[in-house]
Protein backbone atom coordinates (compact mmCIF):
# COMPACT_ATOMS: atom_id res chain seq x y z
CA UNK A 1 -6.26 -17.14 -14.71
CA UNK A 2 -5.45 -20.69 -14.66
CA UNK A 3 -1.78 -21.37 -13.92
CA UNK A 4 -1.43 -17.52 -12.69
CA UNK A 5 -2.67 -18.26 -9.45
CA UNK A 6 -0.40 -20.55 -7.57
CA UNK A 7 -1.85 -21.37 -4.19
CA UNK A 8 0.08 -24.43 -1.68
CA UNK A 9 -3.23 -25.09 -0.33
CA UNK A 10 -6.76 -24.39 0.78
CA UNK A 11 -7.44 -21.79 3.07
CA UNK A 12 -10.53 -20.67 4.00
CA UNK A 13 -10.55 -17.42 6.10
CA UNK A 14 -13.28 -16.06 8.41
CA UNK A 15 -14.83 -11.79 7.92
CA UNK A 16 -11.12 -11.68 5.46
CA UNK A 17 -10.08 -8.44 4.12
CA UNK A 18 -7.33 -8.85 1.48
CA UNK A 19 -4.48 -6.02 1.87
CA UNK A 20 -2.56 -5.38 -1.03
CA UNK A 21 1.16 -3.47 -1.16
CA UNK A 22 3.02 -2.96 -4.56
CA UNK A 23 6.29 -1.73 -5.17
CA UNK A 24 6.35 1.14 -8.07
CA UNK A 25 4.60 4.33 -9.01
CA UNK A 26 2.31 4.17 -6.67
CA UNK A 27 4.81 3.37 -3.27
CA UNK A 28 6.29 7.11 -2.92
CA UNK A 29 7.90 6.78 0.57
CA UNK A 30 7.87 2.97 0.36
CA UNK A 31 4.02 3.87 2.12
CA UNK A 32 2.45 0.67 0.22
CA UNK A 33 5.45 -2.27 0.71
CA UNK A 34 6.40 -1.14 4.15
CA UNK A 35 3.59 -1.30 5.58
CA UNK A 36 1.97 -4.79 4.55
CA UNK A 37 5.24 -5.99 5.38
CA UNK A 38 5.25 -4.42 8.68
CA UNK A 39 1.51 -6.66 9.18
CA UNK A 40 3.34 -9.76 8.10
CA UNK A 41 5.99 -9.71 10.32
CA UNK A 42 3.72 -8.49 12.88
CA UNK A 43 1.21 -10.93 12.62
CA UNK A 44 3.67 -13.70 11.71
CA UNK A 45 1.54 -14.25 8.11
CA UNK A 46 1.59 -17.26 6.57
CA UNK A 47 2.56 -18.30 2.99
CA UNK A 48 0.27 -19.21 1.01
CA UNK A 49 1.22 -18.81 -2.69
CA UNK A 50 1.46 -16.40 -5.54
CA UNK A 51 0.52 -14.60 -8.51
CA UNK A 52 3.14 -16.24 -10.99
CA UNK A 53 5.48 -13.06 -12.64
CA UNK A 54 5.69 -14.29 -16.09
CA UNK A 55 3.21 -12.51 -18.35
CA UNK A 56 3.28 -9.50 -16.08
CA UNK A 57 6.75 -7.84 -15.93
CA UNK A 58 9.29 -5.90 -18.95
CA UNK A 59 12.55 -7.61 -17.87
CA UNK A 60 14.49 -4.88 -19.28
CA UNK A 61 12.51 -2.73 -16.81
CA UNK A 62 12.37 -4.57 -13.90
CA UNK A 63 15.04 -7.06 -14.19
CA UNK A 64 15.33 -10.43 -11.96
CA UNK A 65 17.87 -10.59 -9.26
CA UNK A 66 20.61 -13.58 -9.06
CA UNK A 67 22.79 -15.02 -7.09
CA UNK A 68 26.15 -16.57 -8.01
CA UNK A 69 28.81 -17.69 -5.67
CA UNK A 70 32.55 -18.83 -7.05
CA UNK A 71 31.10 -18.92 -10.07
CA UNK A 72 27.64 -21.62 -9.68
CA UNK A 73 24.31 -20.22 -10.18
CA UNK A 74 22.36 -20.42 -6.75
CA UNK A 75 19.85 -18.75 -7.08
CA UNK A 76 17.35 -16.53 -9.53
CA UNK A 77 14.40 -14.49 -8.68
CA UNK A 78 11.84 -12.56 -11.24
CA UNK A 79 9.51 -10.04 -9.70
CA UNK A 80 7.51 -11.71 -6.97
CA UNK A 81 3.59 -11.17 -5.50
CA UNK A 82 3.37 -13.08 -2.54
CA UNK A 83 0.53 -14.24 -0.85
CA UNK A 84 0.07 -14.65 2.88
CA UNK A 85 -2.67 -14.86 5.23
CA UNK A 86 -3.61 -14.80 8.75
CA UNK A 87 -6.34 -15.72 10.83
CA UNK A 88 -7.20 -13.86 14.19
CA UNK A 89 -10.10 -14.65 16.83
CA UNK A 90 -13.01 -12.74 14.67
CA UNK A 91 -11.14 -11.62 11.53
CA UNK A 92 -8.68 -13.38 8.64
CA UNK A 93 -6.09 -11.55 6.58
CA UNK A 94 -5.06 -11.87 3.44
CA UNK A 95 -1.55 -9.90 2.51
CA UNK A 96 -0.30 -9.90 -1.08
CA UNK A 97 3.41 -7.89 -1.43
CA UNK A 98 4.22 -7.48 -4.71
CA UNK A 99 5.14 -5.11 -7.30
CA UNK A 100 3.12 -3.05 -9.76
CA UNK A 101 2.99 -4.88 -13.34
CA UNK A 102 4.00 -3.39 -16.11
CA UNK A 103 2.14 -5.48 -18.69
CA UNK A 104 -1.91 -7.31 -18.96
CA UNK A 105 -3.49 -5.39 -15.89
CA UNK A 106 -7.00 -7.25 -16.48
CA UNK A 107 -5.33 -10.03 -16.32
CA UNK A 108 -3.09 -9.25 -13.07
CA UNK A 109 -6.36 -7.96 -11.12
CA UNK A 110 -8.25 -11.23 -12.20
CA UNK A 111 -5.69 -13.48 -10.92
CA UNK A 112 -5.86 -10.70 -7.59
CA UNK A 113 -10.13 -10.75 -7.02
CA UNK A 114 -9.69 -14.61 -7.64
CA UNK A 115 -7.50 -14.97 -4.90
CA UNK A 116 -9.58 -12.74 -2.28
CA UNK A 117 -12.82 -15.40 -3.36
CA UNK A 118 -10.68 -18.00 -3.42
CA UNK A 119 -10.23 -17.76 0.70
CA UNK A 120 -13.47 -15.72 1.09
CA UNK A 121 -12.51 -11.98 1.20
CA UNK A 122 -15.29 -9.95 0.46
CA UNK A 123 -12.93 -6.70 0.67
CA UNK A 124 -10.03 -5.37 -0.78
CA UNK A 125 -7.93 -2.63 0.84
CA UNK A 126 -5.25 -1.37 -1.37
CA UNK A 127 -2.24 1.20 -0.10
CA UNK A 128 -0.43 3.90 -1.79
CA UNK A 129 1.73 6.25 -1.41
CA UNK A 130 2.31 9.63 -3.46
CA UNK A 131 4.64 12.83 -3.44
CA UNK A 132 3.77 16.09 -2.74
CA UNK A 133 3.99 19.72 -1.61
CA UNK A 134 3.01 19.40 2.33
CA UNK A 135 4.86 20.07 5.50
CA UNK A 136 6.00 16.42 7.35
CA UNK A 137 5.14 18.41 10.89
CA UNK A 138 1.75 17.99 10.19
CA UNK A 139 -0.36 14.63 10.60
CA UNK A 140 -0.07 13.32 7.23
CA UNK A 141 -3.02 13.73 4.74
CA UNK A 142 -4.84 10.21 3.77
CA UNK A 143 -6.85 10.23 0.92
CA UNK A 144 -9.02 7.64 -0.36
CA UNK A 145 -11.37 5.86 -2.97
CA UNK A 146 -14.20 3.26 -3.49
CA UNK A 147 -16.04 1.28 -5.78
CA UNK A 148 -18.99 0.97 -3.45
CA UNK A 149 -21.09 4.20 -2.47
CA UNK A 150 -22.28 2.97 0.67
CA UNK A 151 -18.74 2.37 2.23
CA UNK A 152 -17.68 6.52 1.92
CA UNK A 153 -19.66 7.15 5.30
CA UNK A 154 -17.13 4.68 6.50
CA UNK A 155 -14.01 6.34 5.13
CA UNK A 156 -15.41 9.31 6.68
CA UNK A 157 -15.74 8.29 10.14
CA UNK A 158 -12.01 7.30 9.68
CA UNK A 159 -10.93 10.50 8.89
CA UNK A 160 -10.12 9.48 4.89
CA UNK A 161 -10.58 12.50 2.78
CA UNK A 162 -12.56 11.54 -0.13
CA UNK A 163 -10.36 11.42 -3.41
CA UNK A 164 -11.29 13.80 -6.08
CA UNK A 165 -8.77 13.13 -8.95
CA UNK A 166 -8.81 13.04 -13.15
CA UNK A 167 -5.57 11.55 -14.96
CA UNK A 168 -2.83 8.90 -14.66
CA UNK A 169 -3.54 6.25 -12.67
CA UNK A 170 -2.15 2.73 -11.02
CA UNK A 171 -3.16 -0.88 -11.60
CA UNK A 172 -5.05 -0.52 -8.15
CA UNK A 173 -7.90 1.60 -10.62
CA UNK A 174 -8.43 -1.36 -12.67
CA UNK A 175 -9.06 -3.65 -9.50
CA UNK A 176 -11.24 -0.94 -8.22
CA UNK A 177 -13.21 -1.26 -11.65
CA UNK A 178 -12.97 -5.56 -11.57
CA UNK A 179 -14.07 -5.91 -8.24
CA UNK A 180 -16.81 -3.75 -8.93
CA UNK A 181 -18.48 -6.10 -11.37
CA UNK A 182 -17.86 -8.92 -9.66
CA UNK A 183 -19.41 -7.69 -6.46
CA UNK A 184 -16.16 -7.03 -4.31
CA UNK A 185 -15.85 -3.94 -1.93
CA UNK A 186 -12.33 -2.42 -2.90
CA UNK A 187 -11.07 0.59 -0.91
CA UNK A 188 -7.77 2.20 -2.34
CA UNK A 189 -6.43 4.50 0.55
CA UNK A 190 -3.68 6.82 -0.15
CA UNK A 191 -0.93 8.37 1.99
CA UNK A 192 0.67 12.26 1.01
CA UNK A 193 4.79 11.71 1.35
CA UNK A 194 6.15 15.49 1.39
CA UNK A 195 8.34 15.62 -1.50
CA UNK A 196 11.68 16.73 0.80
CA UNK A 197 11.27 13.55 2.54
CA UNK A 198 13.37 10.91 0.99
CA UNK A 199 13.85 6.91 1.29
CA UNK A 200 11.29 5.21 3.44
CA UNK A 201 8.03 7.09 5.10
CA UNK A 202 7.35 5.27 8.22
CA UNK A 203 5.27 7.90 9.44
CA UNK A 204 2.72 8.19 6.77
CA UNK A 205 3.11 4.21 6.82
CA UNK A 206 1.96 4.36 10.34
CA UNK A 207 -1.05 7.17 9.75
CA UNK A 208 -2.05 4.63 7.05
CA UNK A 209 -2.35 1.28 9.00
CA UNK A 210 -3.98 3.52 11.96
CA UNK A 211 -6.93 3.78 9.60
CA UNK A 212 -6.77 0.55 7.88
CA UNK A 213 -7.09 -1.07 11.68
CA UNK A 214 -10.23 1.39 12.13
CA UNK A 215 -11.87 0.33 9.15
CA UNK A 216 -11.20 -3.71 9.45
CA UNK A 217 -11.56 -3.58 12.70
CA UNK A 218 -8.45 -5.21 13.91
CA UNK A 219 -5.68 -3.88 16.31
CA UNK A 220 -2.22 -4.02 15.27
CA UNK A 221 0.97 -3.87 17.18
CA UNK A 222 2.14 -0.51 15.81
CA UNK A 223 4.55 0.58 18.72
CA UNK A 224 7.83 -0.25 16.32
CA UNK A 225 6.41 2.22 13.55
CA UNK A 226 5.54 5.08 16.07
CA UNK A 227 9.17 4.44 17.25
CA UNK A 228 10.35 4.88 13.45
CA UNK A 229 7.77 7.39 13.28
CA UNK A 230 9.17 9.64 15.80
CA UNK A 231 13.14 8.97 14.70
CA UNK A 232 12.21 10.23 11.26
CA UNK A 233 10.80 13.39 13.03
CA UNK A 234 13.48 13.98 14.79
CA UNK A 235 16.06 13.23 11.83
CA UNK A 236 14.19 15.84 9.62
CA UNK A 237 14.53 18.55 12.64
CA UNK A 238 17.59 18.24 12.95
CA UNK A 239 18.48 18.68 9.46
CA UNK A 240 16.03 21.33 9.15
CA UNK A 241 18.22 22.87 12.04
CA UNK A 242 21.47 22.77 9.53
CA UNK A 243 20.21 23.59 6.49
CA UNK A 244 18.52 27.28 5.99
CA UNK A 245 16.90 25.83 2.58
CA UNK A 246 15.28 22.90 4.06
CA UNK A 247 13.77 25.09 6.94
CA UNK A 248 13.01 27.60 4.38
CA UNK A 249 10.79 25.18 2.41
CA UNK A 250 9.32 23.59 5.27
CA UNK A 251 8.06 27.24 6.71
CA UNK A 252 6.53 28.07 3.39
CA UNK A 253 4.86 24.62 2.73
CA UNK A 254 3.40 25.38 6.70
CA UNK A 255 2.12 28.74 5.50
CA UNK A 256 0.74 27.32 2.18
CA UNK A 257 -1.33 24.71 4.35
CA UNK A 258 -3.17 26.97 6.35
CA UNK A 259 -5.02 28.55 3.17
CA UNK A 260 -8.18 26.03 2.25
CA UNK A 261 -7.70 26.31 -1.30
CA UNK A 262 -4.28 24.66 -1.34
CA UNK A 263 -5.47 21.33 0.28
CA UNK A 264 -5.17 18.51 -1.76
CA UNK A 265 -7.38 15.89 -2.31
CA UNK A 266 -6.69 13.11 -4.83
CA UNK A 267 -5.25 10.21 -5.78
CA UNK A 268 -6.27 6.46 -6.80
């Protein structure tokens, strides 16, 4: 890990959580990046560091951005994973917003658990976001997962539905798996984005953090999501009101949800 891990300083938080967000397969809706940045604008998070991008990323599949002006180079940025933290009355945060690696996951979710003991997280909340076949008039359907049996009373009291779930998979498994041999509580909740629903999801973002504030115990200023929340509502209604497909499909997925059998349950 040495060199990976690029910290300004020494921080030592107090009962810290660390609260991951990743762009790529696993942000359908945008559900993971927008809302840990939504808790560091929020909270006004500090920087801290990073996890350096280097050994992590395929260029050709994720290439760095650049800026040029009348012809001088100003600027050039590879993927980032930024690392901020906060520290409230009773609890500490600890926000990395990155993006999903495509290369050396052990590696990428040792440099992550060394971070959370480096400022004395004992927990690890990770956020996801995935497409499917449900209604958006309907609270949104949060799923979760742990590597520690005796926190799933605690996802149940938050309304998580407990993930049940064989096949492809993000790099937020293999932290799951780390953490669990080096004795860290990771919880990987996951939000359902109806598949009609494109760009950004603020209201599954917002059904997410509602939970994540349950479990961590720490209240968040969430009125600007509910207000995004509500405009997205009202956006799809509208265009449900003009377009006899989109209604169509909308009325059927509605029908489809009220039969037990079709309610899913999975993710990781």
């Amino acid at each position: 890990m040495s060199g990976t891990l690029r910290l300004n300083g020494t921080v030592q938080l107090r009962n810290a959580s660390l609260i991951i967000g990743l762009s790529g397969w696993g942000n359908a809706g945008e559900v993971s990046t927008l809302s840990v940045t939504y808790l560091i604008e929020k909270l006004k998070a500090s920087q801290l560091g990073e996890i350096a991008s280097e050994k992590f990323y395929d260029y050709q599949l994720q290439r760095p951005h650049v800026s040029i002006e009348g012809g001088l180079l100003r600027g050039y940025w590879p993927p980032q994973n930024r690392l901020l933290y906060w520290q409230g009355m009773e609890r500490g945060l600890l926000l990395l917003l990155g993006a999903e690696p495509h290369l050396n996951w052990p590696d990428y979710a040792q440099a992550v658990l060394g971070a959370a003991e480096t400022v004395g997280a004992r927990r690890i909340y990770t956020i996801g976001g995935y497409i499917i076949g449900i209604p958006h008039t309907e609270e949104p359907l949060i799923t979760g997962s742990t590597n520690n049996p005796e926190l799933i009373p605690e996802l149940r009291r938050a309304g998580v539905e407990l993930t049940d779930y064989r096949g492809p998979t993000s790099v937020y498994s293999e932290i799951l798996w780390q953490g669990k041999a080096r004795g860290l509580d990771v919880v990987s909740l996951w939000g359902a984005v109806p598949l009609y629903v494109h760009g950004s999801n603020p209201k599954v973002a917002l059904h997410i953090l509602r939970k994540l504030a349950m479990m961590i115990d720490v209240e968040f200023d969430l009125k600007d999501m509910e207000q995004k929340a509500e405009a997205l509502d009202a956006q799809l209604a509208a265009e449900a009101e003009q377009n006899p497909e989109l209604r169509q499909l909308i009325d059927s997925l509605r029908a489809g949800r009220r039969t037990p059998s079709t309610r899913p349950s999975y993710m990781v």
